[in-house]
N, C-alpha and C. Protein backbone atom coordinates (compact mmCIF):
# COMPACT_ATOMS: atom_id res chain seq x y z
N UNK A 1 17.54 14.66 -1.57
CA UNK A 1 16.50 14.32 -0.62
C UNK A 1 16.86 13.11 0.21
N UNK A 2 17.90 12.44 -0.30
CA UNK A 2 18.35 10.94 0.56
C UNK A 2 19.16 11.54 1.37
N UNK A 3 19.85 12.26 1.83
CA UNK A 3 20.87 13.42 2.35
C UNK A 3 19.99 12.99 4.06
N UNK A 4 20.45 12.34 4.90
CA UNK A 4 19.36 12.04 6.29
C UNK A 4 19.91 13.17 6.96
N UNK A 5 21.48 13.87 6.66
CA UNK A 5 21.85 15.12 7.54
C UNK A 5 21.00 16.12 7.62
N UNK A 6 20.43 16.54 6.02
CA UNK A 6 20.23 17.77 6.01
C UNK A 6 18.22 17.38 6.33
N UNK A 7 18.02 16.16 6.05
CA UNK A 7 16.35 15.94 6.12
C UNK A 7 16.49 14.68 6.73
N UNK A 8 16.47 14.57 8.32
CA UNK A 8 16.51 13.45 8.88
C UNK A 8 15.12 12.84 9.44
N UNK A 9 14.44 13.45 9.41
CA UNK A 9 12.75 13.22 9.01
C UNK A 9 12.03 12.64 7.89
N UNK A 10 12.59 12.94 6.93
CA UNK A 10 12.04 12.88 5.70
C UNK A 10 12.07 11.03 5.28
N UNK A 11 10.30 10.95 5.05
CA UNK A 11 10.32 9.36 5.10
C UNK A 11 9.88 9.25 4.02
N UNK A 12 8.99 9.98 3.38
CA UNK A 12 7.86 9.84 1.99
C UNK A 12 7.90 11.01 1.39
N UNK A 13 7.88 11.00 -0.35
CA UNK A 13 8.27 11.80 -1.53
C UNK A 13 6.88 11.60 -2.10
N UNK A 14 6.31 12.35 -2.44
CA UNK A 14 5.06 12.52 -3.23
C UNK A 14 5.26 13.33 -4.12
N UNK A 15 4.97 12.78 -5.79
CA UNK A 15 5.82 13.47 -7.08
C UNK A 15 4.32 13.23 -7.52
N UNK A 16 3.87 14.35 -7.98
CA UNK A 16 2.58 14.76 -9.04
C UNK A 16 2.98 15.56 -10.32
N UNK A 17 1.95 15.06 -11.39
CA UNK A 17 2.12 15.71 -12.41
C UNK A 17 0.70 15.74 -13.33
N UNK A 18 0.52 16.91 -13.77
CA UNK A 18 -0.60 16.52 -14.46
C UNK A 18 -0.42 16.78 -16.44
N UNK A 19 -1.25 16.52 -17.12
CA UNK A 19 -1.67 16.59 -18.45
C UNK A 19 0.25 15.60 -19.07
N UNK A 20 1.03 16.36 -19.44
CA UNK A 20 2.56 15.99 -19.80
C UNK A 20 3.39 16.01 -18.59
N UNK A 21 2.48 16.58 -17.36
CA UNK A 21 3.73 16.37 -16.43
C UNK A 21 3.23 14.95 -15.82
N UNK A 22 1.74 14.33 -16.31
CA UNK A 22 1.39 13.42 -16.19
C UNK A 22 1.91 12.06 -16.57
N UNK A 23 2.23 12.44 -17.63
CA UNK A 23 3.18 11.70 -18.82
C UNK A 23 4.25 11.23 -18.23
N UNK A 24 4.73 12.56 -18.00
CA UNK A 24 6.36 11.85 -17.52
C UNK A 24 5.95 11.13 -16.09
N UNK A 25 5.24 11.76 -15.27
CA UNK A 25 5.36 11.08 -14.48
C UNK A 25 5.03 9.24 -14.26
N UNK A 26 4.31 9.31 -14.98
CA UNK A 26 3.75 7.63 -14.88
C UNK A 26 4.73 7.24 -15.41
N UNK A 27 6.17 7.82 -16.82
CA UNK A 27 6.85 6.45 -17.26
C UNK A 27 7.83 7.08 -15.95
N UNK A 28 8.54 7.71 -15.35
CA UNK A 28 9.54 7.38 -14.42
C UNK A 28 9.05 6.74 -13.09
N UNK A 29 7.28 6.56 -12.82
CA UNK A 29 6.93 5.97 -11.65
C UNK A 29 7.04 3.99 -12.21
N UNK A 30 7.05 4.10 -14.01
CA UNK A 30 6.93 2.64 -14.02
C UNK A 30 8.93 2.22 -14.24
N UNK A 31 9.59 2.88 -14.61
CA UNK A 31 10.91 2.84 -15.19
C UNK A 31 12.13 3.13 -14.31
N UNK A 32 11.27 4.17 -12.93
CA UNK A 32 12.29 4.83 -11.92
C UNK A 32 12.88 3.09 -11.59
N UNK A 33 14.56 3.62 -10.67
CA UNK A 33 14.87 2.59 -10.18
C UNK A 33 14.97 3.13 -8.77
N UNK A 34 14.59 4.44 -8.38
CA UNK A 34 14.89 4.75 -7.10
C UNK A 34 14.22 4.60 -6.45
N UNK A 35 12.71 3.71 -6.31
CA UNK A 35 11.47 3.80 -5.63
C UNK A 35 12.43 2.18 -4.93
N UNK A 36 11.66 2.03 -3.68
CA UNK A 36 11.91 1.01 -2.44
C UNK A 36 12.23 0.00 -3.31
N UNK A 37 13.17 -1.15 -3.27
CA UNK A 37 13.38 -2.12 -3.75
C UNK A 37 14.36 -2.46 -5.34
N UNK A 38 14.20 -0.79 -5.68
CA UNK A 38 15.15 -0.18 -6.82
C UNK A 38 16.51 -0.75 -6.49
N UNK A 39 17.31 -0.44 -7.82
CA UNK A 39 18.49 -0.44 -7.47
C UNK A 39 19.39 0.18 -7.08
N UNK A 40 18.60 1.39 -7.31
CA UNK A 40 19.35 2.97 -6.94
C UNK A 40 18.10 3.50 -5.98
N UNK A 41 17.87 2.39 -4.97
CA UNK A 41 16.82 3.02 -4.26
C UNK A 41 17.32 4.06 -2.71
N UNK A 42 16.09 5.16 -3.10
CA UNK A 42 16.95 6.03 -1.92
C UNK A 42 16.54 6.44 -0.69
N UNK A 43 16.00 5.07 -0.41
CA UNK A 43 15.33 4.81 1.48
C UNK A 43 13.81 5.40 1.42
N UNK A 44 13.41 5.84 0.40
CA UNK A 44 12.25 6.65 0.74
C UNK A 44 11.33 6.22 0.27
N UNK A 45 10.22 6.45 0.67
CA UNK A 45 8.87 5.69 0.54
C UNK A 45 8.24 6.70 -1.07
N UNK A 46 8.43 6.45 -2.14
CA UNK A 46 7.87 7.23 -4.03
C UNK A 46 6.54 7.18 -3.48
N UNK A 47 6.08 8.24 -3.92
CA UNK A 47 4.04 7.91 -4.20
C UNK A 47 4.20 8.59 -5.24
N UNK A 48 3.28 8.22 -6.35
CA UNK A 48 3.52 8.58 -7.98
C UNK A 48 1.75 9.45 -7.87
N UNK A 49 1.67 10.38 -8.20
CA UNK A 49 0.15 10.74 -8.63
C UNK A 49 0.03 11.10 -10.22
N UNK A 50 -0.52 10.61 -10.67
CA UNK A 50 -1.00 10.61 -12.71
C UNK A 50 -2.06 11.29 -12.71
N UNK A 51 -2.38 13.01 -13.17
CA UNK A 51 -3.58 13.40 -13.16
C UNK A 51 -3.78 13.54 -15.26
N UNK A 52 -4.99 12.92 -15.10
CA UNK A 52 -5.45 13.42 -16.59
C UNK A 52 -4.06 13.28 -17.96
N UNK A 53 -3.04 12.47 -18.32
CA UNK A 53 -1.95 12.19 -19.33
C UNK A 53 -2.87 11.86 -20.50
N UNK A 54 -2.29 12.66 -21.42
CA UNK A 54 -2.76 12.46 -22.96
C UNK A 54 -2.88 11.39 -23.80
N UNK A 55 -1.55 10.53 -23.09
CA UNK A 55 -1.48 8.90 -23.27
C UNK A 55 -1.04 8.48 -22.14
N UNK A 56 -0.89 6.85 -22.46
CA UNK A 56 -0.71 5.55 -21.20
C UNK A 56 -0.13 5.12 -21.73
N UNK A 57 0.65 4.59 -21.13
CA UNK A 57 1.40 3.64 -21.21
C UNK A 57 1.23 2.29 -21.05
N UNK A 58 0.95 1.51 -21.89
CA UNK A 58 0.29 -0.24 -21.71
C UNK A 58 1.43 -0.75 -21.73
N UNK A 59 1.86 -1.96 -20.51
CA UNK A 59 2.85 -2.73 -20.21
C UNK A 59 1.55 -4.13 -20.75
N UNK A 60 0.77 -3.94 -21.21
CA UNK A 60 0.00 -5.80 -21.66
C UNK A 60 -0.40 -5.15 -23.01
N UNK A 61 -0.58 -6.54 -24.07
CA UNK A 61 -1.54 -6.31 -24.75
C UNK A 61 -2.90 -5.49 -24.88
N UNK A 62 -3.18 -5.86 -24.08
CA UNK A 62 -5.05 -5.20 -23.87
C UNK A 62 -4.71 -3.43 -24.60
N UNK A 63 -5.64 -3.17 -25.39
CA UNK A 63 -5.80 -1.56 -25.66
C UNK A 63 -7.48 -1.81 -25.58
N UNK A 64 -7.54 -0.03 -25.89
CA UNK A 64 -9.27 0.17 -26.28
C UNK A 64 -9.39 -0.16 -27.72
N UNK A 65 -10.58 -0.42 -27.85
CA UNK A 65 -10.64 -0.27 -29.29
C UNK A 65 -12.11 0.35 -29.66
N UNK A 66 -12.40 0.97 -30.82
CA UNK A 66 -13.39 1.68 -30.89
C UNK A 66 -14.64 0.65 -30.86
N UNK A 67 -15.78 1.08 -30.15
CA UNK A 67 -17.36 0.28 -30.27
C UNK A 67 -17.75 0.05 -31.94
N UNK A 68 -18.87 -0.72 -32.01
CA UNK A 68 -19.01 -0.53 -33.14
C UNK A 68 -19.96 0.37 -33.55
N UNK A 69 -19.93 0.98 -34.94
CA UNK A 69 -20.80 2.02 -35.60
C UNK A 69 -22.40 1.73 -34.65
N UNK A 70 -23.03 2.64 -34.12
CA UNK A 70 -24.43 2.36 -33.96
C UNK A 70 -25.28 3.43 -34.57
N UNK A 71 -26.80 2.99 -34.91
CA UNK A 71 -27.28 3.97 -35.63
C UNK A 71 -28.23 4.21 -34.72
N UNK A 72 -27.75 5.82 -34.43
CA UNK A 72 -28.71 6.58 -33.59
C UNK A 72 -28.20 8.25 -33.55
N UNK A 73 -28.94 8.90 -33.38
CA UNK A 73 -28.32 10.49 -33.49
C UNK A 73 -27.70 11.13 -32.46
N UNK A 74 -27.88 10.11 -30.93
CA UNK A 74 -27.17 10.82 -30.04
C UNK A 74 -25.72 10.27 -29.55
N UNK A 75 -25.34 8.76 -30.43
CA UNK A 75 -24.64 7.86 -30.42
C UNK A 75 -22.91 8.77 -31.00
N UNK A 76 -23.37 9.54 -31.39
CA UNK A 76 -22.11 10.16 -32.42
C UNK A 76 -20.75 10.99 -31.39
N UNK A 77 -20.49 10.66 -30.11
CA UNK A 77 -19.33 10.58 -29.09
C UNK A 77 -18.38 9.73 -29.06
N UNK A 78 -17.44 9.75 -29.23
CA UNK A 78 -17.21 8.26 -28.54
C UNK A 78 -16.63 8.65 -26.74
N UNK A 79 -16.93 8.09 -25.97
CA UNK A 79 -16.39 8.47 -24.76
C UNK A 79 -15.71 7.14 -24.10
N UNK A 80 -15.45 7.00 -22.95
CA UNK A 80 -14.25 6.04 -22.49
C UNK A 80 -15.61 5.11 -21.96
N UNK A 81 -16.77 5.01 -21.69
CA UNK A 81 -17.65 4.21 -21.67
C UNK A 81 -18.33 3.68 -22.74
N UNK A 82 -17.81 3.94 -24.00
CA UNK A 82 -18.47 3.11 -25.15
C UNK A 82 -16.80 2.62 -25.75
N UNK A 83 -15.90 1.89 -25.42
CA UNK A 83 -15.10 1.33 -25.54
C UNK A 83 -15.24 0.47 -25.31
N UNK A 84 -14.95 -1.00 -26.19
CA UNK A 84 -14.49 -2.34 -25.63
C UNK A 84 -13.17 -2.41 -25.24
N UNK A 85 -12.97 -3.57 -24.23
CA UNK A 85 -11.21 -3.68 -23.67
C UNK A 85 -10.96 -5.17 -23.74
């Protein structure tokens, strides 16, 4: 795709992936070296899209961690809004 003979237009790469293609995609959008400023960068403008990945990848400390037990009968979910961070 760096090839300007055969794609001398070509300015921006948009790489999507979803569920495991999600996966991979977020660690080669955090690990690639070919995005602008890389070392093996290849003139072109990366846009990374992450739909829905099974896991994340945390570059900090910070995780979720579970809320605490509450007593109530409709309480029994846990969803990404009853997480502390």
């Amino acid at each position: 795709l760096s090839n300007k003979t055969l794609y001398p237009n070509l300015e921006s790469v948009v790489m999507a992936g979803h569920s495991a293609g999600g996966q991979i995609m977020q660690r080669f959008a955090l690990f690639s070296t070919r995005a602008k400023g890389g070392s093996r960068d290849l003139g072109l403008d990366l846009k990374f899209y992450v739909a829905n990945p099974s896991s994340t990848t945390y570059l900090g400390p910070e995780r979720p961690v579970q809320a605490p037990e509450r007593d109530c009968a409709f309480c029994i979910n846990s969803t990404i809004e009853s997480q502390e961070w």
